[in-house]
Protein backbone atom coordinates (compact mmCIF):
# COMPACT_ATOMS: atom_id res chain seq x y z
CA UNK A 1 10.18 20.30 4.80
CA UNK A 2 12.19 18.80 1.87
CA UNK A 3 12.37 19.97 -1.92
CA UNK A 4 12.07 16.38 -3.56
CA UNK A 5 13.95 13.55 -1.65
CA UNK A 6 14.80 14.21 1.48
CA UNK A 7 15.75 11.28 2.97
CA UNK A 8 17.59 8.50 1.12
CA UNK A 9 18.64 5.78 2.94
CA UNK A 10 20.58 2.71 1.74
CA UNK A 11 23.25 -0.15 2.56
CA UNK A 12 23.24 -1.19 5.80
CA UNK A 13 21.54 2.20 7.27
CA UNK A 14 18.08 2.70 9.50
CA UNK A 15 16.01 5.08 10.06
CA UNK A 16 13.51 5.73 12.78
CA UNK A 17 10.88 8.31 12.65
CA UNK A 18 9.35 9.24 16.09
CA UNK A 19 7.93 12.85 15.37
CA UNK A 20 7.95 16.51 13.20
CA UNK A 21 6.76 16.86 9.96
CA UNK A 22 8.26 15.72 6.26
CA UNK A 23 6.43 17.03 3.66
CA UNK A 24 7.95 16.66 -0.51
CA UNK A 25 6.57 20.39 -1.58
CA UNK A 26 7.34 18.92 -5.39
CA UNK A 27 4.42 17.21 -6.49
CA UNK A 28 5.60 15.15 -9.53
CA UNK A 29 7.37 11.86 -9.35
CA UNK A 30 8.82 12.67 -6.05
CA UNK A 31 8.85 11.00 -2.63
CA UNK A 32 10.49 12.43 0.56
CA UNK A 33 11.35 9.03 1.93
CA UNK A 34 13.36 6.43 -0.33
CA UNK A 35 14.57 2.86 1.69
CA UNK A 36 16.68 0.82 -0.39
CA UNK A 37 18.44 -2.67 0.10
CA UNK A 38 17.97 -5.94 1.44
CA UNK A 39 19.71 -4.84 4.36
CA UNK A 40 18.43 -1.56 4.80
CA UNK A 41 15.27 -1.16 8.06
CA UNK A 42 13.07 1.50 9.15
CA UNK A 43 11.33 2.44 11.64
CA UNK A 44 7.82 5.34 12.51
CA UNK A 45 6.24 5.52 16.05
CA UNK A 46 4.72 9.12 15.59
CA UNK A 47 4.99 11.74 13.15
CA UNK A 48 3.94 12.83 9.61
CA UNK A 49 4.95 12.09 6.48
CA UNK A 50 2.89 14.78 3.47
CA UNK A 51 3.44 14.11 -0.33
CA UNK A 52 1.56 14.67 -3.75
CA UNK A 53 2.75 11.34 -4.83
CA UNK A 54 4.62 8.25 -2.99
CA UNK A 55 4.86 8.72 1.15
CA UNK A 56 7.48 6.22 1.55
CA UNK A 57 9.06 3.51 -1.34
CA UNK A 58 10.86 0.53 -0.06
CA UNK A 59 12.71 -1.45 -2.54
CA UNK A 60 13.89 -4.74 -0.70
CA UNK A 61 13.99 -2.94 2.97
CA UNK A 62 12.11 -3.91 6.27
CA UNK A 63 9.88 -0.68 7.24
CA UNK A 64 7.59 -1.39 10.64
CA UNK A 65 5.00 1.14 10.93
CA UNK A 66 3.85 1.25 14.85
CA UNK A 67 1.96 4.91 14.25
CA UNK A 68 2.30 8.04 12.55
CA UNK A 69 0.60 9.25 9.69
CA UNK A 70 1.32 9.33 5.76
CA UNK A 71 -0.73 11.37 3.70
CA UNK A 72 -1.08 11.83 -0.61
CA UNK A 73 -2.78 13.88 -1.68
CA UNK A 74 -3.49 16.51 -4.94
CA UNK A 75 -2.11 14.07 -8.45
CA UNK A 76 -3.32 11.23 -10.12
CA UNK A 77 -0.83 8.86 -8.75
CA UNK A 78 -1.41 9.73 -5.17
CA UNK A 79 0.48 6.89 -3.08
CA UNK A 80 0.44 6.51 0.41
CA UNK A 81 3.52 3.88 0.25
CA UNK A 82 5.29 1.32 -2.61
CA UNK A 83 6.94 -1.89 -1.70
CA UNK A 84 9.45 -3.16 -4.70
CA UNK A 85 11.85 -6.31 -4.48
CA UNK A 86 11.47 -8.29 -1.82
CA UNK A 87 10.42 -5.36 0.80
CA UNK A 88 8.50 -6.41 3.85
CA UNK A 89 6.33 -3.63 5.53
CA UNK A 90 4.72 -4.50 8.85
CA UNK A 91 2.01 -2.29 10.02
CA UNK A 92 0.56 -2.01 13.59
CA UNK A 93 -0.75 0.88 14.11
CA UNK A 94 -0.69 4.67 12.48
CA UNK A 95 -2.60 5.93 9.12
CA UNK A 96 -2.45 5.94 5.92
CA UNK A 97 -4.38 8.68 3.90
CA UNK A 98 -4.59 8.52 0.13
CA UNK A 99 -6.49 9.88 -3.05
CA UNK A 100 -5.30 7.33 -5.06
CA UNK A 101 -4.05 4.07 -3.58
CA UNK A 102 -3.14 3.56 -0.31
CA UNK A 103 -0.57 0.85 -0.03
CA UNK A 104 1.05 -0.91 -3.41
CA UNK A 105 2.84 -3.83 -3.57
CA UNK A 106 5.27 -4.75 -6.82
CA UNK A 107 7.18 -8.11 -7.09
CA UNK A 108 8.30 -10.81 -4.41
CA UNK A 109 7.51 -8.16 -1.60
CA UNK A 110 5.05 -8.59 1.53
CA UNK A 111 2.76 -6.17 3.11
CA UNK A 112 1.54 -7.31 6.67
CA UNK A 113 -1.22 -5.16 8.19
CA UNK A 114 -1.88 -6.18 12.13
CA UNK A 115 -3.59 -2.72 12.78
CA UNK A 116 -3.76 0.73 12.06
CA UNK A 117 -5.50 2.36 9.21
CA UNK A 118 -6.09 2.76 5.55
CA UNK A 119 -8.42 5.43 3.57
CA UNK A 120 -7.85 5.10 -0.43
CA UNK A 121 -9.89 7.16 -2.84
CA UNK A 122 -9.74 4.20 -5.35
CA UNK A 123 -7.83 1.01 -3.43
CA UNK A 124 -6.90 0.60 -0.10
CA UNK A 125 -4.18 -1.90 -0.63
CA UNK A 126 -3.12 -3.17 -4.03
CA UNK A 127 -0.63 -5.54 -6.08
CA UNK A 128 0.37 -5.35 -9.68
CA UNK A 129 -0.74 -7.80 -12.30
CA UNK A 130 2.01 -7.40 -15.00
CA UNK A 131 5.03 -10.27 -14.52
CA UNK A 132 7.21 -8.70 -17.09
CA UNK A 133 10.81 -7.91 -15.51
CA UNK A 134 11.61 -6.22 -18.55
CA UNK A 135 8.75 -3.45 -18.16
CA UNK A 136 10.07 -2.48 -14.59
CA UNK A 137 6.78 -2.39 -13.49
CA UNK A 138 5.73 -6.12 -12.61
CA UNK A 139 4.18 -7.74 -9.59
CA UNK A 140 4.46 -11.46 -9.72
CA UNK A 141 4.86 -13.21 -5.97
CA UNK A 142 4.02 -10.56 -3.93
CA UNK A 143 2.10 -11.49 -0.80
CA UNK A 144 -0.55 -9.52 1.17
CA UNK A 145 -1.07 -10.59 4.38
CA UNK A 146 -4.14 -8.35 6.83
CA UNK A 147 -4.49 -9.81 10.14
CA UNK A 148 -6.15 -6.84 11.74
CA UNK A 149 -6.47 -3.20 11.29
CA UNK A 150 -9.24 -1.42 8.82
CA UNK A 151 -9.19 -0.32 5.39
CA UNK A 152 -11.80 2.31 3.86
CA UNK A 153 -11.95 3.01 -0.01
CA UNK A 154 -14.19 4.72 -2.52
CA UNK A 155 -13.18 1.86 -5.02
CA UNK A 156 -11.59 -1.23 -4.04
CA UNK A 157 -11.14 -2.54 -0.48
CA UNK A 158 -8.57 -4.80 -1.67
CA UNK A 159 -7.27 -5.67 -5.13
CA UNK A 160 -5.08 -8.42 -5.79
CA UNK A 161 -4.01 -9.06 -9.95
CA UNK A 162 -0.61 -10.36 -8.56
CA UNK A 163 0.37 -13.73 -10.52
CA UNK A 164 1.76 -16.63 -7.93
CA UNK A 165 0.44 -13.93 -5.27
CA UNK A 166 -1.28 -15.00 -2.17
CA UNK A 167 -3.62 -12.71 -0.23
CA UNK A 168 -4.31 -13.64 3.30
CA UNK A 169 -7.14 -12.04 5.49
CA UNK A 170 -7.85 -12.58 8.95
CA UNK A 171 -10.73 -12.36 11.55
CA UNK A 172 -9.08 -9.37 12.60
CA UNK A 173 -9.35 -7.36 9.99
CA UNK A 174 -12.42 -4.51 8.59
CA UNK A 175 -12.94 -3.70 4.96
CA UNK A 176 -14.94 -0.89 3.76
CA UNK A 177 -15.67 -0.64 0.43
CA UNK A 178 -17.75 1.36 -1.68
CA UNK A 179 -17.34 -0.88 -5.08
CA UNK A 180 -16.61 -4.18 -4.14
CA UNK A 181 -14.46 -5.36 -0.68
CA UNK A 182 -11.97 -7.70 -2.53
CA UNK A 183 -11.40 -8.47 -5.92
CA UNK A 184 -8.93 -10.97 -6.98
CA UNK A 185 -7.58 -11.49 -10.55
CA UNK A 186 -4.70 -14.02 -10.47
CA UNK A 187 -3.04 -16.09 -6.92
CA UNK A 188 -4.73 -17.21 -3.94
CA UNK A 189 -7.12 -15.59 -1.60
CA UNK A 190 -7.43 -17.19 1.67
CA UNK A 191 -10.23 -15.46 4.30
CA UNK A 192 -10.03 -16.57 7.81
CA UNK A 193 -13.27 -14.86 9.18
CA UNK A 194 -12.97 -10.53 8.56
CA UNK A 195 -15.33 -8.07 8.24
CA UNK A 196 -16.29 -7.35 4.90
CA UNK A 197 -18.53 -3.88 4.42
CA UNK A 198 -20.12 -3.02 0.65
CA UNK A 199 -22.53 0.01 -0.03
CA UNK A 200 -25.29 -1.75 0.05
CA UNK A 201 -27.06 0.60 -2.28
CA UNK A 202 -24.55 0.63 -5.14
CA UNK A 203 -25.42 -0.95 -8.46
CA UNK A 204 -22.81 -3.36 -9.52
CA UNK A 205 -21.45 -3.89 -12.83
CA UNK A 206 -18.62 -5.94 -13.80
CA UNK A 207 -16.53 -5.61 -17.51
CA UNK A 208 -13.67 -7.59 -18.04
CA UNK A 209 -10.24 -6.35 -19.29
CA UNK A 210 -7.12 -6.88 -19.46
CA UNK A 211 -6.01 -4.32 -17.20
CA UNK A 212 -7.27 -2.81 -14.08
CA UNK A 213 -10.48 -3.90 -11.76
CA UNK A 214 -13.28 -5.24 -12.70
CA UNK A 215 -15.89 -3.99 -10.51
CA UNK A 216 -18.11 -0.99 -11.27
């Protein structure tokens, strides 16, 4: 159990998770696991990562995630993982457990889901639709590629604001979605096949904005 950070890994370092328990006990603004550089990787086959906020944040590092489990829970910003930079994250296998958002992805990175699992409170996988570099908080390229695997949300299956962004989804892959299974806002969405679940008792309403999903 870590107070804050507890792993911080960063030029030319790996890590590999295989088993135990990490768990941030700080709720705010913290995450236990912090991957940094373009030549940074990592690595989780088993285990358990706990926060209140981000699981894992990769900015510009190669994470594979073969199983395991991340789970955020108990704040608003509730994030399973963040990819930042030019990060790739691979995922095969394991879970990802969420309140809030289950997997984000900022600017020029790529999330690649070949199996596993998602649950999101509000959206399973999501980009960012600001391409400001200036606000630090800007999504513009970022790629999200599901091949296989399933996501469940209470919101949005997938959402996908990114500008330049393309969003690929395969025959392998199951969305469940209370709201709406994809929406898209700004890119290219490209569905090869997929299943694609909605509540088919909701009543749908959609306002535009100019920031945040549409669907209702």
């Amino acid at each position: 159990m870590g107070q804050g950070r507890t792993f911080v890994i960063v030029n030319g370092s790996s890590l590999s998770i295989e088993g135990g328990e990490i768990e941030a006990v700080n709720e705010a603004y913290y995450a236990p696991i912090i991957v940094s550089g373009n030549d940074v990787t990592m690595s989780m086959s088993g285990g358990t990562i706990k926060t209140g906020e981000f699981g894992i944040l990769a900015d510009g590092a190669t994470v594979n995630m073969m199983g395991g489990s991340i789970v955020s829970t108990g704040t608003e910003r509730s994030t399973g993982v963040s990819i930042d930079n030019g990060a790739v994250f691979t995922m095969t296998g394991g879970s990802i457990d969420s309140d809030i958002w289950g997997m984000v992805v900022f600017n020029d990175s790529e999330f690649i889901m070949n199996g596993g699992t998602i649950n999101a409170g509000e959206m399973g996988v999501a980009g960012n639709g600001t391409n400001n570099p200036e606000s630090g908080n800007y999504g513009a390229n970022a790629k999200i590629t599901i091949n296989g695997g399933t996501i469940t949300s209470n919101d949005l299956g997938v959402y996908a604001p990114q500008v330049d962004g393309l969003t690929t989804i395969g025959e392998g892959a199951t969305i469940n979605a209370k709201k709406a299974g994809v929406e898209i806002r700004a890119g290219e969405l490209v569905v090869n096949g997929a299943t694609i679940n909605v509540d088919e008792n909701a009543e749908y309403a959609f306002n535009p904005n100019g920031n945040g999903s549409t669907a209702s």
